[in-house]
Protein backbone atom coordinates (compact mmCIF):
# COMPACT_ATOMS: atom_id res chain seq x y z
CA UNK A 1 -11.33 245.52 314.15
CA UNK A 2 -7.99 244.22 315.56
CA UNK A 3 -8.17 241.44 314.06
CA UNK A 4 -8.65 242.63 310.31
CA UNK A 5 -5.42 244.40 311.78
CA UNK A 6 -3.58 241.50 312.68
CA UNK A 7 -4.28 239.79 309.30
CA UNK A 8 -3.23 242.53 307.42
CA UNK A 9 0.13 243.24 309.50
CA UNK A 10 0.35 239.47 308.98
CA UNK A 11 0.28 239.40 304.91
CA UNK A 12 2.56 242.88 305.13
CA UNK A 13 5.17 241.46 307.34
CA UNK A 14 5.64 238.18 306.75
CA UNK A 15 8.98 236.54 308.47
CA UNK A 16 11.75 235.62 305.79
CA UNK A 17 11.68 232.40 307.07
CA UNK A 18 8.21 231.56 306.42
CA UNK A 19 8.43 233.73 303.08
CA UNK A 20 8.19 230.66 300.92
CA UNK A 21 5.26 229.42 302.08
CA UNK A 22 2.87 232.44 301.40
CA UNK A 23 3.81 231.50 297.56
CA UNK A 24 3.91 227.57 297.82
CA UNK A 25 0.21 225.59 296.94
CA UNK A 26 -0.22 222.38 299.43
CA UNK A 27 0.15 219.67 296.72
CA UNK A 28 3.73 221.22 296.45
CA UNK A 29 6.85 219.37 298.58
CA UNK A 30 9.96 221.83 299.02
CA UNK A 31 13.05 220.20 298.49
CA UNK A 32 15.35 224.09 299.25
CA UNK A 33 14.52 226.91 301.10
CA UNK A 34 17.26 229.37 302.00
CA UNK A 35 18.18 232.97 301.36
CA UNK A 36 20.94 233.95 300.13
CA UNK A 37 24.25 233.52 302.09
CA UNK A 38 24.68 236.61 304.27
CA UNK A 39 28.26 236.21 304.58
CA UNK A 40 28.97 236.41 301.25
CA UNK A 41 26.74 239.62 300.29
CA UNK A 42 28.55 241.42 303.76
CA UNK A 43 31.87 240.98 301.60
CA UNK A 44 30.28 242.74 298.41
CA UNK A 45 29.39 245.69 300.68
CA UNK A 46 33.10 246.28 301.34
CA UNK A 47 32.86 249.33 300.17
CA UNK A 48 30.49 251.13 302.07
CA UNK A 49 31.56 249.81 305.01
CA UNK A 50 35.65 251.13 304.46
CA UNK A 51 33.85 254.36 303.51
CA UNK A 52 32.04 254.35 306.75
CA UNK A 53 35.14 253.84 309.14
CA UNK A 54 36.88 256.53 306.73
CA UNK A 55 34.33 258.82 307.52
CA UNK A 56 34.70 258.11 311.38
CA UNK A 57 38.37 258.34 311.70
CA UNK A 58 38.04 261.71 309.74
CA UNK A 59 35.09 263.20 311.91
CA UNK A 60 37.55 262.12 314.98
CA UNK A 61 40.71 263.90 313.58
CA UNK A 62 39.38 266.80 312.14
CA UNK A 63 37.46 267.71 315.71
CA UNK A 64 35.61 270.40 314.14
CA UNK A 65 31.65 270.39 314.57
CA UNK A 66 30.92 270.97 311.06
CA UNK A 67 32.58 268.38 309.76
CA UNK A 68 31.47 265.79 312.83
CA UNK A 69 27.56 266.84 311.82
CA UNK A 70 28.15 266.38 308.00
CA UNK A 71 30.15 263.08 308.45
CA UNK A 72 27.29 262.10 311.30
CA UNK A 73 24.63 262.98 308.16
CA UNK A 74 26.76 260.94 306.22
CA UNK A 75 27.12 257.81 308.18
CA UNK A 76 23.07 257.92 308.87
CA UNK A 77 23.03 258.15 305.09
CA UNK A 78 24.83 255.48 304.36
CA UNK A 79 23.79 252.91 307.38
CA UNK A 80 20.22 253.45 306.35
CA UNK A 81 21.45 252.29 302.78
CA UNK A 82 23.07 249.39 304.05
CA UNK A 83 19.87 248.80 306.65
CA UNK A 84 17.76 249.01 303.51
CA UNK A 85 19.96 246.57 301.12
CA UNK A 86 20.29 243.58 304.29
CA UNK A 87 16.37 243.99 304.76
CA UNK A 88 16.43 243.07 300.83
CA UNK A 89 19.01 240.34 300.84
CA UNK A 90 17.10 238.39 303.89
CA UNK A 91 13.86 238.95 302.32
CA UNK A 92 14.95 236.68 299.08
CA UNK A 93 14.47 233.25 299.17
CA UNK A 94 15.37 230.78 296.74
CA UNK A 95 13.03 227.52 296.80
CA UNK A 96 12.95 224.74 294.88
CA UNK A 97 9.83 222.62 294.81
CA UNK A 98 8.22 219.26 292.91
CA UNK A 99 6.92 221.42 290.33
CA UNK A 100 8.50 224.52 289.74
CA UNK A 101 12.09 226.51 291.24
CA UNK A 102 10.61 230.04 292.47
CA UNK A 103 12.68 232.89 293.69
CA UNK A 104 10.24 235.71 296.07
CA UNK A 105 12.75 238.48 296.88
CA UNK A 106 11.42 242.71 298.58
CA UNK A 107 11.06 243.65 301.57
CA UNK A 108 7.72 246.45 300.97
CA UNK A 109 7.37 245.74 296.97
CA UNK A 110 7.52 242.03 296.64
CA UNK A 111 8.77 240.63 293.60
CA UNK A 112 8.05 236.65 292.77
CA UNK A 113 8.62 234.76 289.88
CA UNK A 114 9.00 231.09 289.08
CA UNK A 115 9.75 228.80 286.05
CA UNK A 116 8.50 225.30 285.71
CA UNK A 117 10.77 222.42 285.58
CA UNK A 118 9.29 221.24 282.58
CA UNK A 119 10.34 224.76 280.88
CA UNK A 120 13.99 224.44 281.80
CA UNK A 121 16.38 223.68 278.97
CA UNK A 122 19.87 224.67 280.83
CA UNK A 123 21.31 225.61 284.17
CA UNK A 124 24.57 226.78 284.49
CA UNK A 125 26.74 227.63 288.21
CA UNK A 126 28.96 230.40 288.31
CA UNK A 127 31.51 230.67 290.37
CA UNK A 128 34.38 233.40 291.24
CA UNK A 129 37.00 233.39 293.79
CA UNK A 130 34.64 234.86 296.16
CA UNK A 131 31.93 232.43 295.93
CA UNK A 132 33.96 229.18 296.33
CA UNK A 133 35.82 230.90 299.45
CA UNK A 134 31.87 231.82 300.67
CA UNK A 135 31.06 228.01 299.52
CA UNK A 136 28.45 229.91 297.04
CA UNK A 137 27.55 229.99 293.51
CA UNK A 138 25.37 232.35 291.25
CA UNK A 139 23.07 230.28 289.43
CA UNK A 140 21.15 230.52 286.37
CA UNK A 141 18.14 228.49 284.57
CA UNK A 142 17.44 228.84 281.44
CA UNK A 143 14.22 228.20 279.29
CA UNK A 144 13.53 227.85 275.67
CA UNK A 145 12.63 231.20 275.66
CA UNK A 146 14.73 233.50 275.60
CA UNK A 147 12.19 236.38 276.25
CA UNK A 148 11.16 235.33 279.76
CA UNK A 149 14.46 234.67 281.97
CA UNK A 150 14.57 233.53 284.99
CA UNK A 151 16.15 235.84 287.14
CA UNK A 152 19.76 234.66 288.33
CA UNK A 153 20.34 233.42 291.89
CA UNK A 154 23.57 235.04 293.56
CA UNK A 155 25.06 233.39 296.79
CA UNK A 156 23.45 230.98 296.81
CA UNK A 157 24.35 228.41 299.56
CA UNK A 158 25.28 224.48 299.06
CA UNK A 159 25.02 225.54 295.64
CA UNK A 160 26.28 222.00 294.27
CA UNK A 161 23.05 220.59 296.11
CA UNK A 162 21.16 222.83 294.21
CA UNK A 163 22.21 222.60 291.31
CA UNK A 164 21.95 218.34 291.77
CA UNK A 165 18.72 219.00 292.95
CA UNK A 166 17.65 221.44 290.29
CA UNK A 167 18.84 218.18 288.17
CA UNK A 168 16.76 215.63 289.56
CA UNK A 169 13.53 218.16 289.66
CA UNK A 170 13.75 218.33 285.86
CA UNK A 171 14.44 214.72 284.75
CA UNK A 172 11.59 213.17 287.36
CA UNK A 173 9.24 216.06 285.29
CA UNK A 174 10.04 214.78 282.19
């Protein structure tokens, strides 16, 4: 009994580290494995977080308990949000392999798709302001068709590596 336990807990809660390999057959070699830069993605949540100190410096100078127990609500509210979204971002991993460039991201519902380097017609590396201060890029690869996308990669890190990489993947497959 524990240790039908133990195997499920194991296939529900798998580290993000080892993420990758749940999806990867043995023939395959991985040439990336990362998630997506975490300093980067804090910056995008710049938003919440102002709104969260706002909220703190108001429950402070107001000193009233009604407002203290609605901004407390408010703060749980919004750091579970925030909890919820980081779980997210460290459960995606980007990995490139021999054979195919696969991107697993979910934390409870795990989404997982992959596109084989001998289906990819185009990549292409975005990158703002943001991302070359972060030393990330948002990258895209493209098939023939146009029906079945490939989801893009955001922050992704040493994203000129990648994207050489990416490169060499899909010449040596053709």
């Amino acid at each position: 009994m524990l240790s039908w336990l133990r195997r499920l807990y194991g296939r529900l809660f798998v580290p993000p580290d080892q993420l990758a390999l749940t999806y990867v057959t043995d023939d395959e070699t991985i040439y990336f494995d990362e998630a997506p830069d975490l300093r980067a993605w804090v910056w995008t949540q710049w938003l919440d977080i102002t709104v969260a100190i706002v909220v703190v410096v108001i429950m402070f100078a107001a000193r009233d308990a009604r407002v203290t127990l609605f901004g407390f609500i408010g703060e749980l509210v919004l750091f579970l949000q925030l909890a919820w979204r980081l779980a997210d971002q460290a459960y995606t991993r980007y990995v490139l392999t021999d054979q195919r460039a696969l991107r697993v991201s979910g934390v409870l519902h795990r989404d997982y798709e992959w596109i084989s380097w001998k289906k990819v017609t185009d990549i292409s590396v975005h990158r703002s302001l943001w991302d070359r201060w972060f030393g990330t890029a948002t990258i895209h690869i493209q098939s023939a068709n146009e029906m079945s996308q490939f989801k893009e990669m955001a922050d992704v890190p040493d994203p000129i590596f990648f994207a050489e990489t990416i490169a060499d993947l899909v010449k040596t497959a053709r």
